[in-house]
N, C-alpha and C. Protein backbone atom coordinates (compact mmCIF):
# COMPACT_ATOMS: atom_id res chain seq x y z
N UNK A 1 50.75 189.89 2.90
CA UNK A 1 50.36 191.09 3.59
C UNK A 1 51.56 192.04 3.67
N UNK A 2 51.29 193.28 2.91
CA UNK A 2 52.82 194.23 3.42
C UNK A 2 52.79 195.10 4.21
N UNK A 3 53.74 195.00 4.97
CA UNK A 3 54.27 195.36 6.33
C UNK A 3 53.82 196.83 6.61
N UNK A 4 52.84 197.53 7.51
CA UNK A 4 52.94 198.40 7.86
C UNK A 4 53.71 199.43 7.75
N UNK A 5 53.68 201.24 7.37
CA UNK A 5 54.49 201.80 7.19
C UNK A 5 55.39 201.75 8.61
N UNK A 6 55.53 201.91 9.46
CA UNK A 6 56.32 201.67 10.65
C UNK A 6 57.04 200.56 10.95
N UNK A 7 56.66 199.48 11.09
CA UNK A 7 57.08 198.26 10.65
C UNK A 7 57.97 198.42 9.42
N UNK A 8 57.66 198.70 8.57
CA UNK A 8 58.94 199.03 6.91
C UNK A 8 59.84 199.76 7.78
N UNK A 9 59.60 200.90 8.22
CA UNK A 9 61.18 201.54 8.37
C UNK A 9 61.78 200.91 9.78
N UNK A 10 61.63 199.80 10.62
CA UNK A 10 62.42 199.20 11.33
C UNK A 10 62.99 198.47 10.37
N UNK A 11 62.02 197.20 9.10
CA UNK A 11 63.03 196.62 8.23
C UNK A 11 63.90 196.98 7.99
N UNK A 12 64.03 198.49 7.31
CA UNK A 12 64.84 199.19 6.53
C UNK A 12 66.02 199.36 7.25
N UNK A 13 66.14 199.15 8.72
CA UNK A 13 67.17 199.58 9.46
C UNK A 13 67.71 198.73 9.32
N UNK A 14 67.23 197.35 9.46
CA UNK A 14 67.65 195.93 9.98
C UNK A 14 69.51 196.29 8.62
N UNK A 15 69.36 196.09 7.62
CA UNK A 15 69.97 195.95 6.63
C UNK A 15 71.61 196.81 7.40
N UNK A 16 71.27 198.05 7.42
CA UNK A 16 72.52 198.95 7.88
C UNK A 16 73.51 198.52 9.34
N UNK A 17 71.85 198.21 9.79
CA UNK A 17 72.47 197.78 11.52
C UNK A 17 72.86 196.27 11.57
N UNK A 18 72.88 195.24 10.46
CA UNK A 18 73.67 194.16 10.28
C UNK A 18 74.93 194.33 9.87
N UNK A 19 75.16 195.58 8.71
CA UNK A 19 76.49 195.55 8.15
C UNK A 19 77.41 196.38 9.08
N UNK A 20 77.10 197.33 9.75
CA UNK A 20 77.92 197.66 10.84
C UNK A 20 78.29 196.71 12.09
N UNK A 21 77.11 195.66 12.39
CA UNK A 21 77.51 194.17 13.18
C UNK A 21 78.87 193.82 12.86
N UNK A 22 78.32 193.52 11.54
CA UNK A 22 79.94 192.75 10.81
C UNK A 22 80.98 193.28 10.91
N UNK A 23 80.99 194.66 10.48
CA UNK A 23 82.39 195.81 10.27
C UNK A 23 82.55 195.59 11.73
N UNK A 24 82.07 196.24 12.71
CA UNK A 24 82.46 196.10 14.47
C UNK A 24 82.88 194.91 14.45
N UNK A 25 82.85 193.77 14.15
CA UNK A 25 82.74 192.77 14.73
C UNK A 25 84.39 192.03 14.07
N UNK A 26 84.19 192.87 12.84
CA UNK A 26 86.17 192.60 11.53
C UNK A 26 85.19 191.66 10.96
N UNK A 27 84.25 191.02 11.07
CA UNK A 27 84.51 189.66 9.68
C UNK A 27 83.77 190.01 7.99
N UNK A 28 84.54 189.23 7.08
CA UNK A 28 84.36 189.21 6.15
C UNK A 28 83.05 188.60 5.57
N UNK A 29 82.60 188.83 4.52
CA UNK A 29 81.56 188.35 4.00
C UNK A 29 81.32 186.39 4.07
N UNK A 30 82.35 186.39 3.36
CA UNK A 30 82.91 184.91 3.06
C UNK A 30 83.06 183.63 4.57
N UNK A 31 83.33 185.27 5.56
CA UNK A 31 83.60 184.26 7.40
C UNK A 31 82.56 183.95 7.46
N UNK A 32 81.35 185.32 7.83
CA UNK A 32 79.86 185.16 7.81
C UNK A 32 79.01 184.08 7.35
N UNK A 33 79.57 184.13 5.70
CA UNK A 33 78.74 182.85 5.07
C UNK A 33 79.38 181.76 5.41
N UNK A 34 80.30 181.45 5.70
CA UNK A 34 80.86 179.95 6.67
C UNK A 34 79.71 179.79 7.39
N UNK A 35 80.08 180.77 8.47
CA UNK A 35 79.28 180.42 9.92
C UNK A 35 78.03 180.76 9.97
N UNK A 36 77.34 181.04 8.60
CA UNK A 36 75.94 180.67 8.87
C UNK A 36 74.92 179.66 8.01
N UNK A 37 76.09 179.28 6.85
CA UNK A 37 75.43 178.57 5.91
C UNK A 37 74.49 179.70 4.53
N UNK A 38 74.27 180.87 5.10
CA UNK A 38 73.91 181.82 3.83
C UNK A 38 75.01 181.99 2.99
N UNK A 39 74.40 182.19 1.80
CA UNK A 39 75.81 182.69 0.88
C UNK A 39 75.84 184.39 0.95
N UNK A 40 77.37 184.26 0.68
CA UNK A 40 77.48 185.68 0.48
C UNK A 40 76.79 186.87 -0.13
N UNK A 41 76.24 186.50 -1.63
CA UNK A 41 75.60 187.33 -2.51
C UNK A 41 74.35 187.47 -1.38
N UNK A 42 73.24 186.64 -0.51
CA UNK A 42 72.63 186.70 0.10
C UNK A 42 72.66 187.68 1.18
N UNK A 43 73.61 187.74 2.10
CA UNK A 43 74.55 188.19 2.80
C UNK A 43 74.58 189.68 2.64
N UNK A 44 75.36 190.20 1.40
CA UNK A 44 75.16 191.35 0.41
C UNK A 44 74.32 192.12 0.42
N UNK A 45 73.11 191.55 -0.20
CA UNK A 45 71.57 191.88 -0.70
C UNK A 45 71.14 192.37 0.60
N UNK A 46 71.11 191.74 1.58
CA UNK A 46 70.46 191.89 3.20
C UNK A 46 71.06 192.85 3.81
N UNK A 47 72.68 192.90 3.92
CA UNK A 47 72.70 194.53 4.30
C UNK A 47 72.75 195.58 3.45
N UNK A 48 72.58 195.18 1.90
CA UNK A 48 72.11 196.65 1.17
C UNK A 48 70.77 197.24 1.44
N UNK A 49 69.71 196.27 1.81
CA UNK A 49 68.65 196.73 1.66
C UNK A 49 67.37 196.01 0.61
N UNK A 50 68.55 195.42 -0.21
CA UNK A 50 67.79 194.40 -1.23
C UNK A 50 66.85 193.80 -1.34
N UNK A 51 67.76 192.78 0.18
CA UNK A 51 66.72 191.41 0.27
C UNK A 51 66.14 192.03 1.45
N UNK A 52 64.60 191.71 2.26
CA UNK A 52 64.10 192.17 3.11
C UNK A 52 64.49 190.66 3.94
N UNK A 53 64.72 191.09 5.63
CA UNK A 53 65.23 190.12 6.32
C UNK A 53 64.04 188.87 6.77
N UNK A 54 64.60 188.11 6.85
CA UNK A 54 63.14 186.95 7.22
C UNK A 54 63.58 186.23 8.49
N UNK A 55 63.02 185.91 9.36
CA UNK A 55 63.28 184.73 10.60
C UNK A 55 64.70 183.89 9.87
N UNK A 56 64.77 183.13 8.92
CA UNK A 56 64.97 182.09 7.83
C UNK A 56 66.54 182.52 7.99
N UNK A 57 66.67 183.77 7.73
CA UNK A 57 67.94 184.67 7.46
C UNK A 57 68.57 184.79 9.27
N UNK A 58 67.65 185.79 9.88
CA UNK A 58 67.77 186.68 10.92
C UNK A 58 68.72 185.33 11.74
N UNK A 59 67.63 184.38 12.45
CA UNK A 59 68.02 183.26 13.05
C UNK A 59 69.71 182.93 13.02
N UNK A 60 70.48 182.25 12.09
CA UNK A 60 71.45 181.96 11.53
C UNK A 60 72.39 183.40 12.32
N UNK A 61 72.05 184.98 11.88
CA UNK A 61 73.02 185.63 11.82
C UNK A 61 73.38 186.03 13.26
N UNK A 62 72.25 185.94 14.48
CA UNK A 62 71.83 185.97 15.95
C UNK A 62 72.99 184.92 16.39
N UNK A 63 72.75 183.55 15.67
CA UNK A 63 73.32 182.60 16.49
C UNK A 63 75.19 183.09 16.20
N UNK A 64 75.35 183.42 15.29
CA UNK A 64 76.88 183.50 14.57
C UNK A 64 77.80 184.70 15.19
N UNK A 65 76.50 185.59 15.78
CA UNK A 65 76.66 186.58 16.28
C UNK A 65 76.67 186.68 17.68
N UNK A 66 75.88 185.90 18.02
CA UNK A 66 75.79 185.33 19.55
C UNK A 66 75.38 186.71 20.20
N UNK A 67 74.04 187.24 19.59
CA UNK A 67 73.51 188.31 20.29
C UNK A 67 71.83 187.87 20.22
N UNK A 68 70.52 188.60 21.04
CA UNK A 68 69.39 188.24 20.67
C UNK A 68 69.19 188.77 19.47
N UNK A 69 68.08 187.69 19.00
CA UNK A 69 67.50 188.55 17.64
C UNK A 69 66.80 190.26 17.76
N UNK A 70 65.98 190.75 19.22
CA UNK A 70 65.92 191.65 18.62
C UNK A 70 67.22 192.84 18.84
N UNK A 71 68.25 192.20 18.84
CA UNK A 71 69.19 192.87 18.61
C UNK A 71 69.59 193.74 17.25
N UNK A 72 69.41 192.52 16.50
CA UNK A 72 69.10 192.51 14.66
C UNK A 72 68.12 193.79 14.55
N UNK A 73 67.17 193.25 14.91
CA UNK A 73 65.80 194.39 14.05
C UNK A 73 65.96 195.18 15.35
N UNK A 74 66.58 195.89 16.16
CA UNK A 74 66.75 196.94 16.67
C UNK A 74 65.23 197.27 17.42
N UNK A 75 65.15 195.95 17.98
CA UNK A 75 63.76 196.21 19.52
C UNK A 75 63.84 197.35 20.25
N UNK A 76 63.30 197.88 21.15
CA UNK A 76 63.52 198.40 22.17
C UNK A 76 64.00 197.30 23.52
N UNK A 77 64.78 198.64 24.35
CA UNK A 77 65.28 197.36 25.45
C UNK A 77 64.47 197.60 26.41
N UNK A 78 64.09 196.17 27.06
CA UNK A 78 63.02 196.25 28.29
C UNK A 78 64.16 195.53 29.10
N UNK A 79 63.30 195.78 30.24
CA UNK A 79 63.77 194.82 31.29
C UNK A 79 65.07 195.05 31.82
N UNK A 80 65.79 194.10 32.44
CA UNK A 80 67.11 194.15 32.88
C UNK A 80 68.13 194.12 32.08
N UNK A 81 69.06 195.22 31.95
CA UNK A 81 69.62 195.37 31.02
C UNK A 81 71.33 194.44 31.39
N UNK A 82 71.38 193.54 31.93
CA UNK A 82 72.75 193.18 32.47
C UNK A 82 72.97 191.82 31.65
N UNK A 83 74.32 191.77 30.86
CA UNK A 83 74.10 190.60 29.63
C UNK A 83 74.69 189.38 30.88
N UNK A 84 73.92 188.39 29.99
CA UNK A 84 73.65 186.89 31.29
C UNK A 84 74.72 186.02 30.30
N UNK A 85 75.87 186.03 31.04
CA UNK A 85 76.43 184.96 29.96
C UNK A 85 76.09 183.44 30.50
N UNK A 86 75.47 182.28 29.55
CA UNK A 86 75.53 180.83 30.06
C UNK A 86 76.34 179.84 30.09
N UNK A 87 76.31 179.35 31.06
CA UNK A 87 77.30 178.26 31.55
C UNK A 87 76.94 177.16 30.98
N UNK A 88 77.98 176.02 31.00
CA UNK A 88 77.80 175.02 30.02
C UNK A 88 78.58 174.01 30.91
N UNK A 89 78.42 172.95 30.59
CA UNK A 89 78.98 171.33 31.27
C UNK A 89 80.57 171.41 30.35
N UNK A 90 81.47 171.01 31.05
CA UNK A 90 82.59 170.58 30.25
C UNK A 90 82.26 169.07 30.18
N UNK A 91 82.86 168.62 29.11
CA UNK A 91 82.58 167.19 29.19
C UNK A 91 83.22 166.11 30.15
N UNK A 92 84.71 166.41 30.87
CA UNK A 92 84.94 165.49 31.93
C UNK A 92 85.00 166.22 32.86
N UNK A 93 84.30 167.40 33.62
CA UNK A 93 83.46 167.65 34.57
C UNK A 93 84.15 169.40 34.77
N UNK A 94 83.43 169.83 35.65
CA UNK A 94 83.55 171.55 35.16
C UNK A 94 82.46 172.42 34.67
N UNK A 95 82.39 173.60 34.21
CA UNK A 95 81.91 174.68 33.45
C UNK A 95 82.73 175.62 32.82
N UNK A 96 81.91 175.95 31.62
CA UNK A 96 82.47 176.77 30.59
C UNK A 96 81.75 177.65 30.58
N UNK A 97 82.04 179.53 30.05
CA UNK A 97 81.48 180.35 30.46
C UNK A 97 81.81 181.11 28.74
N UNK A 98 81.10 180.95 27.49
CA UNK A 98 81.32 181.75 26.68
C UNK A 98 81.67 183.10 26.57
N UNK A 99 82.87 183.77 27.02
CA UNK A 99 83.20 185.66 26.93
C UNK A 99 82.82 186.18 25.38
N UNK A 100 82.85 185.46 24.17
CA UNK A 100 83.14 186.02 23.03
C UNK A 100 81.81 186.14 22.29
N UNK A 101 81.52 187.04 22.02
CA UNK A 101 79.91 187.11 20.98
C UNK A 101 79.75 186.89 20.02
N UNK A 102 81.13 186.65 19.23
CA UNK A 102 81.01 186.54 17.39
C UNK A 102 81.83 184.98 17.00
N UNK A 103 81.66 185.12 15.81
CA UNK A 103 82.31 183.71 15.49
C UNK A 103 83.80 184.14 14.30
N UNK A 104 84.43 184.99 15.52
CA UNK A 104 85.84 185.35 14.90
C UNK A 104 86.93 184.43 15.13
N UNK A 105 88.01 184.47 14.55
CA UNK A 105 88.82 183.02 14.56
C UNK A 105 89.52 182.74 16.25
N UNK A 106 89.23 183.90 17.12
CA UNK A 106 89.82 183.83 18.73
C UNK A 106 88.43 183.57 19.29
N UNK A 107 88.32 183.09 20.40
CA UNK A 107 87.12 182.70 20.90
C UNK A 107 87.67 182.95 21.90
N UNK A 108 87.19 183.07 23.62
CA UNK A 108 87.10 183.28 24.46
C UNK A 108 86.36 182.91 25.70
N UNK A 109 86.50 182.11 26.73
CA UNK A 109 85.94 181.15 27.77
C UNK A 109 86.74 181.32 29.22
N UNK A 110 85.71 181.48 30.05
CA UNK A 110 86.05 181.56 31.46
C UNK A 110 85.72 180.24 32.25
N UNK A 111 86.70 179.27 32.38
CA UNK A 111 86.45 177.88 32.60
C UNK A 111 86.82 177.27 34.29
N UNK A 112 85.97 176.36 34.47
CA UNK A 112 86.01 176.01 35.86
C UNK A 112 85.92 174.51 35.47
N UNK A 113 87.57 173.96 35.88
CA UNK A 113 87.74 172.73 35.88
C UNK A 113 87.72 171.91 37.25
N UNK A 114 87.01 171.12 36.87
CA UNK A 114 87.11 170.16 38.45
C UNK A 114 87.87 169.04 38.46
N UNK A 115 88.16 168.36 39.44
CA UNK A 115 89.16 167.19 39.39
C UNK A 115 89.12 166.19 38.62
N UNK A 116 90.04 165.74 37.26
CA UNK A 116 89.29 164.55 36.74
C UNK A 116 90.06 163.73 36.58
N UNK A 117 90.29 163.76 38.01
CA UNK A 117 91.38 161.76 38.53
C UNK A 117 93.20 162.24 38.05
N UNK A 118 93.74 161.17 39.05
CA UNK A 118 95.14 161.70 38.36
C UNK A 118 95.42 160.75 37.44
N UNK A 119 94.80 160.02 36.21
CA UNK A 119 95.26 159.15 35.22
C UNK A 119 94.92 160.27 33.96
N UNK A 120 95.68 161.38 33.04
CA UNK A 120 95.70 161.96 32.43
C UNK A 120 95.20 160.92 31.05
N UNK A 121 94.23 161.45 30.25
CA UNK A 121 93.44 160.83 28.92
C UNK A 121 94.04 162.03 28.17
N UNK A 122 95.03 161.75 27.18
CA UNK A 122 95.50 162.75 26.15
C UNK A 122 94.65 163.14 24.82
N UNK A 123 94.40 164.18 24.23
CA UNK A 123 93.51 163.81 22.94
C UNK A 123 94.41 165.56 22.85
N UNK A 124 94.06 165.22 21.27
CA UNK A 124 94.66 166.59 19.90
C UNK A 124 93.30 166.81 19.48
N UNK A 125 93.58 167.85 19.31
CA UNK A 125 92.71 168.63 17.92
C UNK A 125 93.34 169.84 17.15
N UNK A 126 92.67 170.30 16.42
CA UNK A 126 93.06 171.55 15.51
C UNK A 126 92.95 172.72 16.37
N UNK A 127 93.82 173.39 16.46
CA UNK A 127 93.72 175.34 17.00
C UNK A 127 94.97 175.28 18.05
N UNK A 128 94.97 176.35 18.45
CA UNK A 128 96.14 177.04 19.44
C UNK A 128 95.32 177.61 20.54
N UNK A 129 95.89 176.90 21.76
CA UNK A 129 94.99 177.49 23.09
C UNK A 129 96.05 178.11 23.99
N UNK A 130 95.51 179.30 24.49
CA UNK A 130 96.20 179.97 25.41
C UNK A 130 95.37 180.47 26.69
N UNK A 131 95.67 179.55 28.11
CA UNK A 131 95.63 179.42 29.35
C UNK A 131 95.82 180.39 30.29
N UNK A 132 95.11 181.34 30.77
CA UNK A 132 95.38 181.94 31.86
C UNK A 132 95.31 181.28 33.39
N UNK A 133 95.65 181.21 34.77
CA UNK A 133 94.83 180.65 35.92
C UNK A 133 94.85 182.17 37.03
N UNK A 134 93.49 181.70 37.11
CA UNK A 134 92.50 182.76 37.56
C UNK A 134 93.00 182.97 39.26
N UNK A 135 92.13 181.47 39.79
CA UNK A 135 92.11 180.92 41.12
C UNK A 135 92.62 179.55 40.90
N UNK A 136 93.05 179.24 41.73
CA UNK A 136 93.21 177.49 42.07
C UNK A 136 94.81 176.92 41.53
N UNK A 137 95.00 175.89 41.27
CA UNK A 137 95.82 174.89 40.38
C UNK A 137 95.77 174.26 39.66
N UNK A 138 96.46 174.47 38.32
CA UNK A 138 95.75 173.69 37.48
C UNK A 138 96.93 172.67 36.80
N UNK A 139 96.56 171.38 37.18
CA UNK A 139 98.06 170.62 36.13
C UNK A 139 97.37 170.24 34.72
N UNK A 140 98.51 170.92 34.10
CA UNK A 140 98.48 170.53 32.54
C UNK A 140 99.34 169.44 31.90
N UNK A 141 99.29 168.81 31.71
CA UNK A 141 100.14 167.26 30.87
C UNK A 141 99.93 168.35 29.10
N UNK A 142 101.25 168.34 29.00
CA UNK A 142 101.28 168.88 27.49
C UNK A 142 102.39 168.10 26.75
N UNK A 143 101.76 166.98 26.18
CA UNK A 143 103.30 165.92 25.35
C UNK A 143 103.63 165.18 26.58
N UNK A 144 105.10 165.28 26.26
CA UNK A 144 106.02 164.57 27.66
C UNK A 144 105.85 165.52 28.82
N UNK A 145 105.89 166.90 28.77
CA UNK A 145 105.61 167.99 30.25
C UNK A 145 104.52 167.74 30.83
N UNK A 146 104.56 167.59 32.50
CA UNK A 146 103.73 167.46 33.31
C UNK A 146 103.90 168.77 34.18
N UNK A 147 102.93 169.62 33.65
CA UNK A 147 103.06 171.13 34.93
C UNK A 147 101.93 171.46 35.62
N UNK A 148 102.35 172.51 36.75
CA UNK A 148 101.33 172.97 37.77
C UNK A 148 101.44 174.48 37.36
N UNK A 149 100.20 175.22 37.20
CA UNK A 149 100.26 176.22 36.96
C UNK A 149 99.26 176.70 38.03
N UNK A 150 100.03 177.87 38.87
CA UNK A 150 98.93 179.24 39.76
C UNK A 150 98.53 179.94 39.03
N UNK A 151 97.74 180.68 40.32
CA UNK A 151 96.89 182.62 39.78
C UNK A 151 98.06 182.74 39.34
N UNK A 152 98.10 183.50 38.10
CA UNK A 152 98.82 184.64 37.05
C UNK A 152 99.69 183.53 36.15
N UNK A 153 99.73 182.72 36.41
CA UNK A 153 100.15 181.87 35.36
C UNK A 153 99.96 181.42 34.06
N UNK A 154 100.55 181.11 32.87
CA UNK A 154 100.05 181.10 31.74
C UNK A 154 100.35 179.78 30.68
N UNK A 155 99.75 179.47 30.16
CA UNK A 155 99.96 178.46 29.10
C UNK A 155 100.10 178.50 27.84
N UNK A 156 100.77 177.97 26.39
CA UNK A 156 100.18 178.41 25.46
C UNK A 156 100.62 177.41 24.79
N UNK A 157 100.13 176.85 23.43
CA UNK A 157 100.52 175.12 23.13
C UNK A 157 99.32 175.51 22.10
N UNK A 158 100.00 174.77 20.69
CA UNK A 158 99.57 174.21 19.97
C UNK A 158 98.19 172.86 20.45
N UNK A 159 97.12 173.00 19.80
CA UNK A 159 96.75 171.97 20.43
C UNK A 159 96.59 170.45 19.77
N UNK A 160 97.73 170.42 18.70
CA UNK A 160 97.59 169.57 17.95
C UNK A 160 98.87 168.26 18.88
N UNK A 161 99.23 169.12 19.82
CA UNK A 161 100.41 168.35 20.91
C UNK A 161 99.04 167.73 22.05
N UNK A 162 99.61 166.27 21.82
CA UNK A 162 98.52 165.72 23.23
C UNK A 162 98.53 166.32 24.45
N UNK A 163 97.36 166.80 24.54
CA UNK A 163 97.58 167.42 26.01
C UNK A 163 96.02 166.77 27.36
N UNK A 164 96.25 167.19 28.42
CA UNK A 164 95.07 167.37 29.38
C UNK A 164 95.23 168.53 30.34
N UNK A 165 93.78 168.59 30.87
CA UNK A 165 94.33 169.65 32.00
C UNK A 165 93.28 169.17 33.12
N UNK A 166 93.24 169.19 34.46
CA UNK A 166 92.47 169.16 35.66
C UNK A 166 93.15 169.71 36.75
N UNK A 167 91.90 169.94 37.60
CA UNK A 167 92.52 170.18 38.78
C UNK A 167 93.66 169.99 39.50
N UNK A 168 94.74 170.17 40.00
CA UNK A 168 96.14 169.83 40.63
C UNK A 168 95.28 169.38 41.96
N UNK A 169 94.91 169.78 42.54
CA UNK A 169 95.18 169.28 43.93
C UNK A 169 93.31 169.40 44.33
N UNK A 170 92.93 168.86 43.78
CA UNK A 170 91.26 168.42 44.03
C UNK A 170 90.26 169.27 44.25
N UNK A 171 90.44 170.93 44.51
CA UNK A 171 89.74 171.85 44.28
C UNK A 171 89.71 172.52 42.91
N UNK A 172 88.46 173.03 42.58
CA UNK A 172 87.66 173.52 41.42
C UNK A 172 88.85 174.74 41.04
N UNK A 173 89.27 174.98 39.77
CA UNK A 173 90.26 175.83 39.29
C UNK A 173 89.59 176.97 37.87
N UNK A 174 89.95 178.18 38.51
CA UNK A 174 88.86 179.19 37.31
C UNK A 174 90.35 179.22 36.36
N UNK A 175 90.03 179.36 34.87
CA UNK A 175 90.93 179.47 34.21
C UNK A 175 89.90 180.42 33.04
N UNK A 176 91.09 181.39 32.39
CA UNK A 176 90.72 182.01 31.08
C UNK A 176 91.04 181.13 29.97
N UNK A 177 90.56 181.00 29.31
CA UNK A 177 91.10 180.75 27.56
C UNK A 177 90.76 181.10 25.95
N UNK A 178 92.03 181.70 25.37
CA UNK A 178 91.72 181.83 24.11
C UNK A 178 91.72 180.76 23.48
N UNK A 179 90.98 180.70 22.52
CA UNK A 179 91.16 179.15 21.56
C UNK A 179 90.86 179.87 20.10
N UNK A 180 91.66 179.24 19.36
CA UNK A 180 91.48 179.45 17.99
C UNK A 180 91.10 178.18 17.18
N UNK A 181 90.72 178.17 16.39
CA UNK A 181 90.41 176.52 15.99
C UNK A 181 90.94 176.34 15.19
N UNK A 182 91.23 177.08 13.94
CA UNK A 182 92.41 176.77 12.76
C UNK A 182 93.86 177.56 13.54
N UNK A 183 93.97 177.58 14.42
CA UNK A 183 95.64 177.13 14.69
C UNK A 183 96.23 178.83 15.03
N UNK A 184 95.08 179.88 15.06
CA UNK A 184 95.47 181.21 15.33
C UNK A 184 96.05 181.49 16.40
N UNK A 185 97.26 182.50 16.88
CA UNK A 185 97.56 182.83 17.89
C UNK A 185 97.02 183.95 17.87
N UNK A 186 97.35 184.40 18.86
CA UNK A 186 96.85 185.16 19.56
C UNK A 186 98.22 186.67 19.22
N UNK A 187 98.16 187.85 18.95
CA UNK A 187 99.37 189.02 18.23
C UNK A 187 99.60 190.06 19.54
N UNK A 188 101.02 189.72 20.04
CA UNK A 188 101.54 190.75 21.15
C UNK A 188 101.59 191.54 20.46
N UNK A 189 101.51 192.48 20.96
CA UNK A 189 101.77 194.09 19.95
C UNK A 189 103.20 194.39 20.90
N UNK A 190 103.54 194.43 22.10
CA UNK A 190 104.70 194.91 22.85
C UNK A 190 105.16 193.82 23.62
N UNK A 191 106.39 194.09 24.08
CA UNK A 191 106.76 192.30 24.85
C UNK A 191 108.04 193.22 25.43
N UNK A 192 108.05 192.50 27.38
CA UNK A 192 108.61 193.80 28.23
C UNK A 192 110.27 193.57 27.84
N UNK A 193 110.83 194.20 28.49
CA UNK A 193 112.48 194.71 27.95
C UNK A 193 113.31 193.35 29.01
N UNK A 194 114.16 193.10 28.21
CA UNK A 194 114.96 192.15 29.04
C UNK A 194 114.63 190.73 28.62
């Protein structure tokens, strides 16, 4: 069945208003097709106009994008317009609060750690994390360093160095964090005098 003339020219948008996603967003063709499993030439075709977009496609580029789909095909907005970010379980106890919408190499999380015992469990992985503290105390075990970090305090560590972090002193602690997963820092542009 082909698509209604009205219906066609929302398709037609879909294509332009994906490739400006991307450009706003910096990533490359090649990032895209990582993080969605489409290939590039696919990729291509869809914001030229080529390929017409399908669920199949759309789905994948929503999630990578971390926006609703009818964001993509350019819905109208109903309802309450105030974006709901969701909270998530940390795995040894807490919440995580996704800040970042795209799947660029910095990611971004507003985290609420709760107490998880004073016997520190060390584990590595791949990326570079950098720690803000919001509210509360937060002790970090990084290697051999055992620290307490306050409000305005900062962290920043490879995370391929064993580390943990929980609560310092048994109340719930808000913390920011950048995380990169292949090992990105994060680029001062200015750094103060002295």
């Amino acid at each position: 069945m082909e698509p209604t003339p009205s219906y066609r020219a929302v398709l037609d948008e879909v294509g332009p208003r994906l490739k400006a996603l991307r450009a706003q967003r910096g990533f490359t063709l090649a990032a895209l097709s990582e993080a969605t499993g489409i290939s590039k030439s696919t990729l291509s075709r869809l914001e030229s106009g080529q390929r017409r977009p399908s669920l199949e496609l759309l789905l994948p580029l929503a999630g990578a994008y971390h926006v609703p789909l009818d964001d993509l095909v350019g819905a109208p907005e109903v309802g309450d317009p105030r974006v709901r970010m969701t909270a998530r379980a940390l795995p040894n106890g807490g919440t995580f609060v996704p800040l970042s919408r795209g799947p660029g190499p910095l990611q971004a999380y507003k985290m609420v750690i709760a107490d998880r015992g004073a016997e520190p469990v060390l584990r590595t992985h791949e990326g570079y994390e950098w720690l803000y503290v919001l509210e509360g105390r937060l002790r970090l075990v990084l290697a051999e360093h055992d620290l307490v970090l306050g409000p305005g305090e900062v962290a920043e560590f490879d995370t391929r160095l064993p580390h943990w972090f929980s609560s310092a002193d048994g109340r719930p602690v808000e913390v920011l964090s950048l995380f990169g997963r292949q090992g990105e820092r994060m680029h001062v542009r200015a750094k103060p005098n002295g």
